[in-house]
C-alpha atoms as a PDB file:
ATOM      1  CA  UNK A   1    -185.038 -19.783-157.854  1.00  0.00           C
ATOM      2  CA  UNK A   2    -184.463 -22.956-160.242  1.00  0.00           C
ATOM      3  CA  UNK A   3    -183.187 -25.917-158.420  1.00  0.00           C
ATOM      4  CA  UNK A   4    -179.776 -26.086-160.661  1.00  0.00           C
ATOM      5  CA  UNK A   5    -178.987 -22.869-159.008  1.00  0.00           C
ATOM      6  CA  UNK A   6    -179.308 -23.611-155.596  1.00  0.00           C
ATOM      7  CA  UNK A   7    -176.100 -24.542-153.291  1.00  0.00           C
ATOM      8  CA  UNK A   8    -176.626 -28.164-152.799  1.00  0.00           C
ATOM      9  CA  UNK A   9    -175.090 -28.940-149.417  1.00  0.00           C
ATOM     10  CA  UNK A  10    -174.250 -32.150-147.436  1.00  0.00           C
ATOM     11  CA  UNK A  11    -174.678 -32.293-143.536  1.00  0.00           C
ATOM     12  CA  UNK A  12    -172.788 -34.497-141.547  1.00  0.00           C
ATOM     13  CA  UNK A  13    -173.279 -35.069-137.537  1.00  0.00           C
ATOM     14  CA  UNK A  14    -173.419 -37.715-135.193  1.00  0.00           C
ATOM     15  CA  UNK A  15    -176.214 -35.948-132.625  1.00  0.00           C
ATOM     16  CA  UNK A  16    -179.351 -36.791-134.483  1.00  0.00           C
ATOM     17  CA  UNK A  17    -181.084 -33.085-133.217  1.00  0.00           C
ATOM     18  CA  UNK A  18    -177.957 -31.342-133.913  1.00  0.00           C
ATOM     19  CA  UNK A  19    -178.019 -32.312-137.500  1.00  0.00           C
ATOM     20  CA  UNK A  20    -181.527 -31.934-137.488  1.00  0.00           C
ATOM     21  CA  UNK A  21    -181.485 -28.366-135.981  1.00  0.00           C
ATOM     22  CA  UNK A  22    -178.860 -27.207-138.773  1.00  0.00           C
ATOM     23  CA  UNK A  23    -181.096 -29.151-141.659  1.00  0.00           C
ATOM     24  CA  UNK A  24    -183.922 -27.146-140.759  1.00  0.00           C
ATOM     25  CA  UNK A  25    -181.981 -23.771-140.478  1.00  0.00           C
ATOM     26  CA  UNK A  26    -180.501 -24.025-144.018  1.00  0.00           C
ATOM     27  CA  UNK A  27    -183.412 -25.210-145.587  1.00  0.00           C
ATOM     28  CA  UNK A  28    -184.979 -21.591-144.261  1.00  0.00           C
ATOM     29  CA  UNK A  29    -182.834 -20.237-147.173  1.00  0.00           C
ATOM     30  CA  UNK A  30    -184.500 -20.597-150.508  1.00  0.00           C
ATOM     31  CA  UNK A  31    -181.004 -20.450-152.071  1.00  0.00           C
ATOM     32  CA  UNK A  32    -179.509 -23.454-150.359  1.00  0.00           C
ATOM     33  CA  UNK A  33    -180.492 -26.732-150.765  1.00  0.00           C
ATOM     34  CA  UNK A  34    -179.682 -29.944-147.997  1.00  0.00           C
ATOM     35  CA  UNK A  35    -179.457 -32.807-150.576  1.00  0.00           C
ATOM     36  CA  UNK A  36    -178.619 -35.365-147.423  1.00  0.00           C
ATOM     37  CA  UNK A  37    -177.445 -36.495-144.359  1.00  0.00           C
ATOM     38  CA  UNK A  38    -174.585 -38.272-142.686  1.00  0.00           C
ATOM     39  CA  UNK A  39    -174.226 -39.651-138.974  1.00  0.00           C
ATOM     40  CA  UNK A  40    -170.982 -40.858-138.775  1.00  0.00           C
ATOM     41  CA  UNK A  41    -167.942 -40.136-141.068  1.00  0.00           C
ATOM     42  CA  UNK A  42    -167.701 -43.048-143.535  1.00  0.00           C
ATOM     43  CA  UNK A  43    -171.444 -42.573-144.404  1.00  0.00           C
ATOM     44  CA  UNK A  44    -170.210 -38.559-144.615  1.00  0.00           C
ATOM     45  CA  UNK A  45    -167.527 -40.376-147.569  1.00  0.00           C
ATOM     46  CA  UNK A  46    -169.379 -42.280-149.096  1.00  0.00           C
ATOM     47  CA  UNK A  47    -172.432 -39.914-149.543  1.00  0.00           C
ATOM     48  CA  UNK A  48    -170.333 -37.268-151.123  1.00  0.00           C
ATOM     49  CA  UNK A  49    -169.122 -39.175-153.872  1.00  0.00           C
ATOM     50  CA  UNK A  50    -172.840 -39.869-154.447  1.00  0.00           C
ATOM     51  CA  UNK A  51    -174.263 -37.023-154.276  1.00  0.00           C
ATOM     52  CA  UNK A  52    -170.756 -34.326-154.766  1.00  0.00           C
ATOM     53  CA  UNK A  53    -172.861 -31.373-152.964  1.00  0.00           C
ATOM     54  CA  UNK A  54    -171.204 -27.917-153.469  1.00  0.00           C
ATOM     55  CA  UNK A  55    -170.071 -27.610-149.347  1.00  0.00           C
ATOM     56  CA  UNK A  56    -169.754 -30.463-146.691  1.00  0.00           C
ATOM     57  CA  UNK A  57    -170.703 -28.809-143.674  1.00  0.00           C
ATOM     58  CA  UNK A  58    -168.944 -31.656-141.074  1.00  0.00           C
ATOM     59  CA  UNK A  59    -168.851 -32.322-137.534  1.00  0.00           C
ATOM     60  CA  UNK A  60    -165.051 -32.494-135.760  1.00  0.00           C
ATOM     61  CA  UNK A  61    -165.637 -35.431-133.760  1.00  0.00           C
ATOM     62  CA  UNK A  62    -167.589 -37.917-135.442  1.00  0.00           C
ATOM     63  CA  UNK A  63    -167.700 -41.858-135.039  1.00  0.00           C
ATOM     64  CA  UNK A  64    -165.525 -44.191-137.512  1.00  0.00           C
ATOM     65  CA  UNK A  65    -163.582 -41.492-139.545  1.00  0.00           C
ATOM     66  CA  UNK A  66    -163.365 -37.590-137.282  1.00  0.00           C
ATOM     67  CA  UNK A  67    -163.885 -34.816-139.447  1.00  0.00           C
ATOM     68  CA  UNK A  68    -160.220 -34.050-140.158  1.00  0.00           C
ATOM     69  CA  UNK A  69    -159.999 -37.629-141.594  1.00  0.00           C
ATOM     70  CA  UNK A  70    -163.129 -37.085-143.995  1.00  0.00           C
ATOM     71  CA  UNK A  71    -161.851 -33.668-144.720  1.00  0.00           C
ATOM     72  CA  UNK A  72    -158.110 -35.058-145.862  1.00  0.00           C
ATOM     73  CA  UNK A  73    -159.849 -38.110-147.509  1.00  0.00           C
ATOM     74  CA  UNK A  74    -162.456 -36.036-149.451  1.00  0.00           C
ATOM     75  CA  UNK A  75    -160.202 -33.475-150.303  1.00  0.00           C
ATOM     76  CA  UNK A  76    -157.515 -36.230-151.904  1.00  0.00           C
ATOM     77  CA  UNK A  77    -160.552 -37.628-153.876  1.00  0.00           C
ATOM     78  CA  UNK A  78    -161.791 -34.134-154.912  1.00  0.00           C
ATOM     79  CA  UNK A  79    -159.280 -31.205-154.864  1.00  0.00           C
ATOM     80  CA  UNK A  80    -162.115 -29.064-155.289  1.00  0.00           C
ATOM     81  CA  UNK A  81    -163.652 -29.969-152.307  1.00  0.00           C
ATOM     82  CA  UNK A  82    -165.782 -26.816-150.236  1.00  0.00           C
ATOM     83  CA  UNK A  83    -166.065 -28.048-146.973  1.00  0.00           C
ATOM     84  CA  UNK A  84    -166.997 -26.539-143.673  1.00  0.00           C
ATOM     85  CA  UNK A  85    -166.041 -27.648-139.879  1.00  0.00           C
ATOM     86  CA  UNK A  86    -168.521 -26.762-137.530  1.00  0.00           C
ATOM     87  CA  UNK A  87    -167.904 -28.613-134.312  1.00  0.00           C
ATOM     88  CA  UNK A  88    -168.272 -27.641-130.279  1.00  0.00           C
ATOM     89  CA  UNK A  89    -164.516 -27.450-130.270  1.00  0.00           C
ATOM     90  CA  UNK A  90    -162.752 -24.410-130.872  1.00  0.00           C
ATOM     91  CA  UNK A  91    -158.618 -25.490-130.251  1.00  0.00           C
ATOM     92  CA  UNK A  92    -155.915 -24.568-131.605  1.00  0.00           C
ATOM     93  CA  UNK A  93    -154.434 -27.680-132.875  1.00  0.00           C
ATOM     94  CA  UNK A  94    -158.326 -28.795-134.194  1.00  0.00           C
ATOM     95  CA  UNK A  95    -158.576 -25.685-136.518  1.00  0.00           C
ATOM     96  CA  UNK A  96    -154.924 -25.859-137.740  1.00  0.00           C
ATOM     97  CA  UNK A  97    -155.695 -29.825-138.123  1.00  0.00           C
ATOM     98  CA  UNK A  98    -158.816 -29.021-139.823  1.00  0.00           C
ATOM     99  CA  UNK A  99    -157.323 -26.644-142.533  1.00  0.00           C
ATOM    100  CA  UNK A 100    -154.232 -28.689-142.850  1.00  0.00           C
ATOM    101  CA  UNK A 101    -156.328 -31.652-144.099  1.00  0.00           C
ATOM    102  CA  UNK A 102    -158.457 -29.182-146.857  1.00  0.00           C
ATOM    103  CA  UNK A 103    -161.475 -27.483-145.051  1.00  0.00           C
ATOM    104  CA  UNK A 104    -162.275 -24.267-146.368  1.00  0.00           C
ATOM    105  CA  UNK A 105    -164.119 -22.861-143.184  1.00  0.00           C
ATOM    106  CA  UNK A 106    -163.873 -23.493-138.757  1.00  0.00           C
ATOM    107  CA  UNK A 107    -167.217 -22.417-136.979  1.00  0.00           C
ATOM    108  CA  UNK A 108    -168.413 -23.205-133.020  1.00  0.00           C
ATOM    109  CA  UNK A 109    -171.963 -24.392-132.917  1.00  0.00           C
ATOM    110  CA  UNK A 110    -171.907 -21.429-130.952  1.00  0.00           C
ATOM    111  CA  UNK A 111    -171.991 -19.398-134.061  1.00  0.00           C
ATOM    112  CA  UNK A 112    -175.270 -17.801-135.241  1.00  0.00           C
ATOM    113  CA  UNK A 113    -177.350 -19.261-138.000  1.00  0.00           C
ATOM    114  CA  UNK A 114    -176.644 -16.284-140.378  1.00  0.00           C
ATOM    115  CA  UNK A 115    -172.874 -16.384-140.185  1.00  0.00           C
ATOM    116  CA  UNK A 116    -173.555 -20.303-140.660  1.00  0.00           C
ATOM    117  CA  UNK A 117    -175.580 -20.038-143.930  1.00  0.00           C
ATOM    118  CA  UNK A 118    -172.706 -16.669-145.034  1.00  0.00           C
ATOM    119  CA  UNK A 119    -170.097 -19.167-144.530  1.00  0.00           C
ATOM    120  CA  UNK A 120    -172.008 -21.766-146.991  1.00  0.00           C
ATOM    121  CA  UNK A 121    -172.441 -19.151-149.167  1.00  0.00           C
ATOM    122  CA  UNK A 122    -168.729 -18.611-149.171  1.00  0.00           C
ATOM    123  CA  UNK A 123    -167.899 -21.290-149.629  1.00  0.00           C
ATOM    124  CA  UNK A 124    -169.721 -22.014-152.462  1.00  0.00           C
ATOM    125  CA  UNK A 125    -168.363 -18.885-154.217  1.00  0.00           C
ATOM    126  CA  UNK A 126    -164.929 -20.155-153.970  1.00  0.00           C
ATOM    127  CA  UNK A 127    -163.602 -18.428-150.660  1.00  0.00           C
ATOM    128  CA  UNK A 128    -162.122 -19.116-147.425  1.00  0.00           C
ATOM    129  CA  UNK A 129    -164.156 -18.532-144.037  1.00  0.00           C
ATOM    130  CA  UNK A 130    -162.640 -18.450-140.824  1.00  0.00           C
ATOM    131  CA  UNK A 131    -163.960 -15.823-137.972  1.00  0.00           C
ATOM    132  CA  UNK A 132    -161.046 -13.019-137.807  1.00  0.00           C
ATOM    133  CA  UNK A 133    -160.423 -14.499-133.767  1.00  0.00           C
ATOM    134  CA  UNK A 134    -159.657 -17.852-135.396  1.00  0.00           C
ATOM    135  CA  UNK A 135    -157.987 -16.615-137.868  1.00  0.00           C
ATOM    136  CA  UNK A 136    -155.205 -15.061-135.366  1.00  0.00           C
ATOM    137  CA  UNK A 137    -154.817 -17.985-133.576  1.00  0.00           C
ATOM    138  CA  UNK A 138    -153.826 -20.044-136.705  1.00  0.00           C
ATOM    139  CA  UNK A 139    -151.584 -17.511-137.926  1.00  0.00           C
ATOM    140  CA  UNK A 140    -150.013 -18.166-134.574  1.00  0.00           C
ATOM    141  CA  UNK A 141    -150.039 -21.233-134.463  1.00  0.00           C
ATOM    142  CA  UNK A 142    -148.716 -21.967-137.733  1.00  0.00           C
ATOM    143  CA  UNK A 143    -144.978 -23.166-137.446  1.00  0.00           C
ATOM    144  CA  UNK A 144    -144.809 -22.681-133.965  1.00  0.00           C
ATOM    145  CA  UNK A 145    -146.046 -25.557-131.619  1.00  0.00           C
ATOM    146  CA  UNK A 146    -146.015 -28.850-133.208  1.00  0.00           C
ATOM    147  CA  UNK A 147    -145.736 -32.274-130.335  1.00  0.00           C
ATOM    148  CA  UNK A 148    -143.913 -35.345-132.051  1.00  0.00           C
ATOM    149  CA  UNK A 149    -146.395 -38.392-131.856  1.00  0.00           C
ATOM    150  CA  UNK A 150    -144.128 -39.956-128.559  1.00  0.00           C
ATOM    151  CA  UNK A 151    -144.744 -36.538-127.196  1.00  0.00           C
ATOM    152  CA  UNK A 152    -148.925 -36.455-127.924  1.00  0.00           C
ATOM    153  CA  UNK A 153    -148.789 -39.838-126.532  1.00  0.00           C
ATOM    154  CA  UNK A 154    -147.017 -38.601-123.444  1.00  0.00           C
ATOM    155  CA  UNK A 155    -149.280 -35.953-122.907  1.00  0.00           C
ATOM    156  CA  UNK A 156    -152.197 -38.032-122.925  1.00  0.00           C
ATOM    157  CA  UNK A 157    -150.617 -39.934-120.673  1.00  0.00           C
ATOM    158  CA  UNK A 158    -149.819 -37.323-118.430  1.00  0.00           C
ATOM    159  CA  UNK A 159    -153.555 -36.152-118.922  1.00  0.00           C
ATOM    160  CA  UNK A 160    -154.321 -39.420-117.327  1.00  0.00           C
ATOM    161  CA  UNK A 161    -152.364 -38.843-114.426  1.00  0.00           C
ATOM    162  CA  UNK A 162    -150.000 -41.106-115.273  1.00  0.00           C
ATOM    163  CA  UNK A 163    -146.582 -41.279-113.877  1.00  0.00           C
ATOM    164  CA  UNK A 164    -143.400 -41.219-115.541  1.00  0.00           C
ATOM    165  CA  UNK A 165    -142.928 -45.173-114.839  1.00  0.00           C
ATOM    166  CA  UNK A 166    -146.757 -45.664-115.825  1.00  0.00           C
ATOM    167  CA  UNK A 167    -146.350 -43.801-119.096  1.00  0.00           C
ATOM    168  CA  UNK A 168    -142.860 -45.961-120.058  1.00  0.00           C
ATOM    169  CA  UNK A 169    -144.641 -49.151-119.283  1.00  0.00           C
ATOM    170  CA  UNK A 170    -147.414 -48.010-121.803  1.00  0.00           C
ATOM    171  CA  UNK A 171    -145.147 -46.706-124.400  1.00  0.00           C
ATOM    172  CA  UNK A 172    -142.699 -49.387-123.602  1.00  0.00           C
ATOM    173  CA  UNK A 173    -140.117 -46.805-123.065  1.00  0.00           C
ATOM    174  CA  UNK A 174    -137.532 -45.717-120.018  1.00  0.00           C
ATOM    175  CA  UNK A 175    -138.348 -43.746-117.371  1.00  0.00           C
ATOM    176  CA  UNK A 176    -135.196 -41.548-118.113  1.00  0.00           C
ATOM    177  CA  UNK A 177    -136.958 -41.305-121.745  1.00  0.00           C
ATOM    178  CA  UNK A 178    -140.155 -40.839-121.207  1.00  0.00           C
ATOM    179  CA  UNK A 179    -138.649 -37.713-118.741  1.00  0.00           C
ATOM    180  CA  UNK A 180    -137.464 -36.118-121.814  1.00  0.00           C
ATOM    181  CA  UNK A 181    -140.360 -36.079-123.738  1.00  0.00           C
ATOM    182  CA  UNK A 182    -141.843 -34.820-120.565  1.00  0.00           C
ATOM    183  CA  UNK A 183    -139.489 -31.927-120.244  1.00  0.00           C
ATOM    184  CA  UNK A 184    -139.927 -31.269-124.275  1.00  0.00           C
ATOM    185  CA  UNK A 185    -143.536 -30.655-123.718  1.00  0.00           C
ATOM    186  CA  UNK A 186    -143.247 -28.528-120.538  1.00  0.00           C
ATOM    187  CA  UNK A 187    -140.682 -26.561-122.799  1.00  0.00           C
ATOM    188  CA  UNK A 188    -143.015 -26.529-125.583  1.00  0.00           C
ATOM    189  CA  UNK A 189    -146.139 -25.374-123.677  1.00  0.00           C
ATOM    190  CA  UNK A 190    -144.167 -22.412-121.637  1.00  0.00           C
ATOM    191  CA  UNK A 191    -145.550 -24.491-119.064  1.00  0.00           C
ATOM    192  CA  UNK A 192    -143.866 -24.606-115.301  1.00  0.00           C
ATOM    193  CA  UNK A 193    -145.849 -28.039-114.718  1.00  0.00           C
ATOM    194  CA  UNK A 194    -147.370 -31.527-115.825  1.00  0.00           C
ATOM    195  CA  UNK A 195    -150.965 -29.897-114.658  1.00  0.00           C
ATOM    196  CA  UNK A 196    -149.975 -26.609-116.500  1.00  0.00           C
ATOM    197  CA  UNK A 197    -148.464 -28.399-119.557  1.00  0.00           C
ATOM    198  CA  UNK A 198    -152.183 -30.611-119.491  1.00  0.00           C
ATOM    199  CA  UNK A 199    -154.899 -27.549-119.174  1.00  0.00           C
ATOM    200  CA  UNK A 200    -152.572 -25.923-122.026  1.00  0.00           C
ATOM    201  CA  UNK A 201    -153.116 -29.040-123.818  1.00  0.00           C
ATOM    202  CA  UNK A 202    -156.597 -29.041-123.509  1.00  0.00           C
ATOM    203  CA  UNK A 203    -156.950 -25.476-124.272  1.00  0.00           C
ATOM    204  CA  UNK A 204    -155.412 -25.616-127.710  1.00  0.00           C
ATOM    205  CA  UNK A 205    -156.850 -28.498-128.996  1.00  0.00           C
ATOM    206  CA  UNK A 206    -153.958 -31.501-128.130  1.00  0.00           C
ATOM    207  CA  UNK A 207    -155.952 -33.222-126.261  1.00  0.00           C
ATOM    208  CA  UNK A 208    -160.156 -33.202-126.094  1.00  0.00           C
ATOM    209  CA  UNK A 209    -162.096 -31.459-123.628  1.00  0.00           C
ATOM    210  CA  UNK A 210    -163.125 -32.861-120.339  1.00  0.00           C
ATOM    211  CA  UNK A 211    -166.926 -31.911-121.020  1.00  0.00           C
END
């Protein structure tokens, strides 16, 4: 295979053997070929205007700039853009924030290597690829569960263990406020409590995992 026809492909991960592990499994496929490497997300900019690979495969949580911030900023710069999430976390709110900002693809590191280097391929030809499970949950998600920025804030808070009082002398807020937004979220969530509201939270992707 002629090296103009090979899917050039930028890596970009903050664990050095992570990105070195996925290096070494694409370049196992004559067809692709890993044209560089990024640890943290402004290098992950600034090397695809350099090199403009055909896919970005990008890690979610990334020093500097996350991966939904060098997804939106790429994809402003190059409408075009083919780029691939493959991160640990698997949230609600991080896929919908991921595709929101431009990526073309969500995969777990849990994923095996083949459905990695099928979703490069994918990608490359032009498509969308999101595991069907995934898939579902966006649909789902999708217009349904959005928290105002005073709410995410409250959350975290509340994630914190935080009181009510606590939280308002954060946010600079009332108590009697900083109830409502407390209230909203157990609304939002289905949830009966703050603990309920919080492992919700967690579970879809509003706030990161404790692991």
């Amino acid at each position: 295979m002629s090296e103009s026809t090979k899917i050039r492909v930028l890596v970009a991960d903050d664990n050095r053997l992570t990105r070195l592990g996925i290096v070494t499994m694409l370049r196992m496929h004559e067809e692709l070929e890993v044209v560089g490497e990024a640890a943290d997300g402004v290098e992950a900019v600034a090397k695809y205007r350099t090199l403009r690979p055909k896919v970005l495969v990008v890690d979610l949580k990334m020093p500097h700039l996350d991966g939904v911030q060098v997804t939106a900023q790429i994809c402003r710069e190059f409408p075009d853009a083919q780029i691939l999430v493959l991160t640990h976390y698997d949230g609600d709110e991080n896929i919908f924030q991921s595709l929101q900002a431009g990526a073309r693809g969500y995969l777990t590191k849990e994923t095996e290597g083949d459905e990695l280097v099928t979703a490069v391929k994918t990608l490359a030809a032009g498509n969308k690829h999101i595991p069907p499970e995934l898939a579902s949950r966006v649909a789902e998600r999708r217009g349904h569960l959005e928290l105002t920025p005073r709410e995410q804030q409250t959350l975290e808070g509340m994630a914190r263990g935080l009181t009510n009082k606590e939280i308002g002398n954060e946010l600079k807020l009332s108590d009697r406020t900083v109830g409502i937004y407390v209230a909203n979220i157990l609304a939002k969530f289905n949830a009966k409590t703050r603990t309920e509201a919080v492992t919700l939270g967690r579970k879809r992707g509003f706030l990161q995992s404790e692991s």
